[in-house]
Each structure stands twice: as structure tokens, then as C-alpha cells.
Protein backbone atom coordinates (compact mmCIF):
# COMPACT_ATOMS: atom_id res chain seq x y z
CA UNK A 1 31.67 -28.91 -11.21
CA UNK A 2 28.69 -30.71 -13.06
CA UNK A 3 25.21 -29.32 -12.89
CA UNK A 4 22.55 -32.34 -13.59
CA UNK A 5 18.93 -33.32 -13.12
CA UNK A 6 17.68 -35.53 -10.54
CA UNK A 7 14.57 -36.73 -8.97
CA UNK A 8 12.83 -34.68 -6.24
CA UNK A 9 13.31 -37.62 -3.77
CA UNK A 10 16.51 -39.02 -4.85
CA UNK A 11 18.31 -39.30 -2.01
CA UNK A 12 21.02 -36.15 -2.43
CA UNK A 13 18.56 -33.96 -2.90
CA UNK A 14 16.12 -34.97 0.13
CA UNK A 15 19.86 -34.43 2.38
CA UNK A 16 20.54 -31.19 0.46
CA UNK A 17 16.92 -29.72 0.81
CA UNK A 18 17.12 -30.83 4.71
CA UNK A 19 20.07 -29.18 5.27
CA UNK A 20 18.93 -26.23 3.81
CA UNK A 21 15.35 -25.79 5.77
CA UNK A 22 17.31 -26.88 8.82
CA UNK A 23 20.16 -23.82 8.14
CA UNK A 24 17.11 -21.61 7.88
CA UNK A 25 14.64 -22.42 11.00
CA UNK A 26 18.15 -21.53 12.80
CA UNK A 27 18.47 -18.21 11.19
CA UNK A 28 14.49 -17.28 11.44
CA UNK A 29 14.64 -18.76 14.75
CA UNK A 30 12.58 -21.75 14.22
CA UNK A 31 9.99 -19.84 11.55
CA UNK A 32 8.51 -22.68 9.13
CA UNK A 33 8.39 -21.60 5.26
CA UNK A 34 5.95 -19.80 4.16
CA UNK A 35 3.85 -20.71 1.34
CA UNK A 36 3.12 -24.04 -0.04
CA UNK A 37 5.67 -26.50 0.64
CA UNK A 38 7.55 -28.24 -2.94
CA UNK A 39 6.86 -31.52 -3.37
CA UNK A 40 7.43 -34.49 -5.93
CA UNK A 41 3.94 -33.76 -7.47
CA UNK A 42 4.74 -29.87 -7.68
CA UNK A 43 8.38 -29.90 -8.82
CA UNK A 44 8.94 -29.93 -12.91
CA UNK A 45 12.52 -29.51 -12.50
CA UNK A 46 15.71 -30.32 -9.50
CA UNK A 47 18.94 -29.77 -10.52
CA UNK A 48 21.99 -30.79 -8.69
CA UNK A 49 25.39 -29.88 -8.50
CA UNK A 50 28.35 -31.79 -8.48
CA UNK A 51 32.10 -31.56 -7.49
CA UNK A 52 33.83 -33.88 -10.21
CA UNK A 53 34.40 -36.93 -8.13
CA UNK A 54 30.19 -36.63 -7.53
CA UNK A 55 29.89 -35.21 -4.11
CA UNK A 56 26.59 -33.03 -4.30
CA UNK A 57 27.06 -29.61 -3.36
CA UNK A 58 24.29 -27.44 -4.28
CA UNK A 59 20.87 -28.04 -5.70
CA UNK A 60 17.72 -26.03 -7.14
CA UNK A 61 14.07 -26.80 -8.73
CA UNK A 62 11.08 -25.46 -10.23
CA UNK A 63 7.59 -25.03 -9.61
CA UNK A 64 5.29 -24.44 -12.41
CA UNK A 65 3.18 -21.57 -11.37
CA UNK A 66 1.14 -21.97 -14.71
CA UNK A 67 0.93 -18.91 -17.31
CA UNK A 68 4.74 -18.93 -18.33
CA UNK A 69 5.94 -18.44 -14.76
CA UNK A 70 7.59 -20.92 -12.40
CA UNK A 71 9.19 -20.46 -8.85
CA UNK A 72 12.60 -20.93 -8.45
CA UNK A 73 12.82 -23.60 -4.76
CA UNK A 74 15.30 -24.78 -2.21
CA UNK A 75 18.37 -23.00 -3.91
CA UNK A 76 21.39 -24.35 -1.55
CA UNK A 77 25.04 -24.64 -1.59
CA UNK A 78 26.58 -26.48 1.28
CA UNK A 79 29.17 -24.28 3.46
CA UNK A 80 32.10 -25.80 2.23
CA UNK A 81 31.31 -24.56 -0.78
CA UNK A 82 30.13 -21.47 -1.15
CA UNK A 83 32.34 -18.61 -2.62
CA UNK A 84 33.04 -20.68 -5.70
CA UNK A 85 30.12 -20.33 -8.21
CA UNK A 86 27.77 -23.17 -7.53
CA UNK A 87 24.57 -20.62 -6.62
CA UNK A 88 25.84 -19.01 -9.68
CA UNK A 89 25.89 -22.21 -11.93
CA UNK A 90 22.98 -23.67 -10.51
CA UNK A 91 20.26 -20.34 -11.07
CA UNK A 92 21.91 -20.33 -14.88
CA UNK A 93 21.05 -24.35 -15.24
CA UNK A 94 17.78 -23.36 -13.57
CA UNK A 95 16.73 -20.27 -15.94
CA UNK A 96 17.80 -22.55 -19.03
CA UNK A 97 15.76 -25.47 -18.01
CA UNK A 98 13.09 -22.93 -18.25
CA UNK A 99 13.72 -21.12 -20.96
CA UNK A 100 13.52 -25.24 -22.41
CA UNK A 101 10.05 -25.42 -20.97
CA UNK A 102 8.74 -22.33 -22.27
CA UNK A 103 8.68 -20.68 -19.13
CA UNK A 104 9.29 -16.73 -19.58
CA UNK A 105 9.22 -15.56 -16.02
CA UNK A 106 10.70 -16.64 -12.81
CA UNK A 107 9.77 -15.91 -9.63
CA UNK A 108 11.10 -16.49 -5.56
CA UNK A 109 10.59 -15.81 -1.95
CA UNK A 110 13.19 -15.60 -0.05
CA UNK A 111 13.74 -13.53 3.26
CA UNK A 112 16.13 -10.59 4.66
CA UNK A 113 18.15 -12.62 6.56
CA UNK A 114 19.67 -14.32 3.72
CA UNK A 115 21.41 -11.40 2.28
CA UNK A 116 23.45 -14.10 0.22
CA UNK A 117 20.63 -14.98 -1.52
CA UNK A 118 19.71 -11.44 -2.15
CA UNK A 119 22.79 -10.53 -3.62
CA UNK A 120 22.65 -13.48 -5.89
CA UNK A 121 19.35 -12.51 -7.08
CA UNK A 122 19.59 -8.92 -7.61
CA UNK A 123 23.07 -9.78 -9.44
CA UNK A 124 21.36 -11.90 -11.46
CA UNK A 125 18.85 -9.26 -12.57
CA UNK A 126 16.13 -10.39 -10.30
CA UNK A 127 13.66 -7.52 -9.18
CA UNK A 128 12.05 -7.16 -6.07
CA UNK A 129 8.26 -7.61 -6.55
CA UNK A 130 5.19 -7.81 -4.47
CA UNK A 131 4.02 -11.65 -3.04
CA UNK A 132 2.22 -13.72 -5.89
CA UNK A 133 0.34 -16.90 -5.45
CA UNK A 134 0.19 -18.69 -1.98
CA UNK A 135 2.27 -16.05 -0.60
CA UNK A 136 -0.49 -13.60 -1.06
CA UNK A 137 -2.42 -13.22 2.53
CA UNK A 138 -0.10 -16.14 3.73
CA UNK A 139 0.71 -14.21 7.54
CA UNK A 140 3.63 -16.49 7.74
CA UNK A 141 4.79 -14.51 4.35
CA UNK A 142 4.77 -11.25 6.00
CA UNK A 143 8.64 -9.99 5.75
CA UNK A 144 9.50 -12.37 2.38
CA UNK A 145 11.18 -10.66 0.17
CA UNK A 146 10.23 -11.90 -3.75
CA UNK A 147 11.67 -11.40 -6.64
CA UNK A 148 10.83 -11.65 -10.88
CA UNK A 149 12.96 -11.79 -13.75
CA UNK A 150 12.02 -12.33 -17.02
CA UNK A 151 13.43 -14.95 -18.92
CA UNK A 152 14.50 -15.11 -22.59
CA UNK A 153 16.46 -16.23 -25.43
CA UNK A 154 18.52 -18.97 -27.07
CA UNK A 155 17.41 -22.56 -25.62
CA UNK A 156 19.98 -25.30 -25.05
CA UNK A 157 20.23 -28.29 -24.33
CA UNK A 158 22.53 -31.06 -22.09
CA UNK A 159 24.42 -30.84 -19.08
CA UNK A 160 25.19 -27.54 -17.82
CA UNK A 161 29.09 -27.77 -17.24
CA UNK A 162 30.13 -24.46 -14.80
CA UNK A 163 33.68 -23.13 -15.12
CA UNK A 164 35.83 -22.90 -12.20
CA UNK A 165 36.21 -21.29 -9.34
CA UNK A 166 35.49 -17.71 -8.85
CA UNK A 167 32.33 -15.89 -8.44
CA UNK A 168 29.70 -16.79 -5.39
């Protein structure tokens, strides 16, 4: 698996991040996402994941939130993948492409129903925190879950190239 940059509109990423808000208006029951919504003129960073012969099978970005912070968006792994490390490889391509931009603290929303997501994040060293930015007074907000971690260390540089299976 290859993790790599892309464009916020290319097309893999427009399918990915459909297929993601689609998977969770079924799970909230047709609730749109709180906050504001990423776009092309938000997002610093969108990185994608590949299987080796290019299929995309994941993807991530960033939203600079401005003092050292940015938001972690539209984490997804397709079904057929999940269980093998992609959410895994993609969060650690995320948290060095901001360790690259100076960034020192992450942050996300995410909700209850996705206890993968949870999981990920906590395992990750994510801790729950109380809603920052839009999210604050945003009623469609109310039952997020966010999450922080601090960011730090060596920078690198490149491709991000995950090992193997195993892992979530």
C-alpha cells in the first residue's frame, strides 16, 4: 500500500469522500455534518491511499485551524479494506504532513456511532476534548465526540510507504 498526496477535487478523492458522508447519513440516519464543511479553499493537505496496482482505498486531509492546530477530515477506508492498516497508515501520513507544516496539535469530530473511528483515535493517543471552533454552539454538534493530540518530533519527508497487512 502507497500513501500519497492528491488534490481535494481530484477525482478519487471526491468518490472516496462521497462514499464516506453517504456511509454516515445511513448510520446517523440522514444527520448532515456538523460544522463547517472541507473544501478546496480550506484543505492544506489530502492524502490518499493506494493498493499497489493504484486502486484508492482510503483517504484523509487537513484543515488549518490557525495557531499550530489543524483538523484531521474525511478519514475513510473503503469496506473491502478495512482490517488491514490503511486508517492506521493514513492518520501516521497525516500527523507527519503536519509535523512538516509546523502544525503541533491535531484535532477531530467524530461521533459515537463510529466506534471504529474511536478506537483508532484513542489508540493513536488521541484524547477526548471539549468542541473547538465551528463546533462550538453548532446544535447539529451536540453528541460529537472530539478529540486532541499533540504532535511532535522528527520531520520527514516523501511518500509514506505502510507495511503490510495487520493492524486496523
Amino acid at each position: 500500500m502507497i500513501i500519497e498526496p492528491a488534490a481535494w477535487d481530484d477525482a478519487d478523492v471526491r468518490r472516496l469522500t462521497d462514499d464516506q458522508q453517504a456511509e454516515l447519513r445511513v448510520r446517523y440516519g440522514g444527520k448532515g455534518e456538523p460544522g463547517t464543511h472541507p473544501s478546496a479553499a480550506d484543505i492544506s493537505v489530502v492524502l490518499v491511499a493506494r493498493e499497489d496496482d493504484g486502486t484508492p482505498v482510503g483517504c484523509g486531509a487537513l484543515r488549518d485551524l490557525g495557531g499550530g492546530a489543524a483538523e484531521i477530515k474525511r478519514m475513510y477506508v473503503v469496506p473491502a479494506a478495512r482490517g488491514r492498516g490503511v486508517s492506521k497508515a493514513v492518520l501516521a501520513g497525516l500527523e507527519q504532513a503536519a509535523r512538516e507544516r509546523g502544525w503541533t496539535t491535531l484535532r477531530l469530530e467524530t461521533g459515537p456511532l463510529q466506534p471504529e473511528a474511536v478506537a483508532l483515535y484513542r489508540g493513536a493517543g488521541y484524547r477526548e476534548v471539549g468542541a473547538f471552533g465551528a463546533y462550538v454552539g453548532d446544535l447539529a454538534a451536540v453528541g460529537s465526540l472530539f478529540f486532541e493530540r499533540g504532535i511532535a518530533g522528527s520531520t520527514g519527508s516523501g511518500r509514506v510507504q505502510a507495511a503490510g497487512p495487520p493492524g486496523v
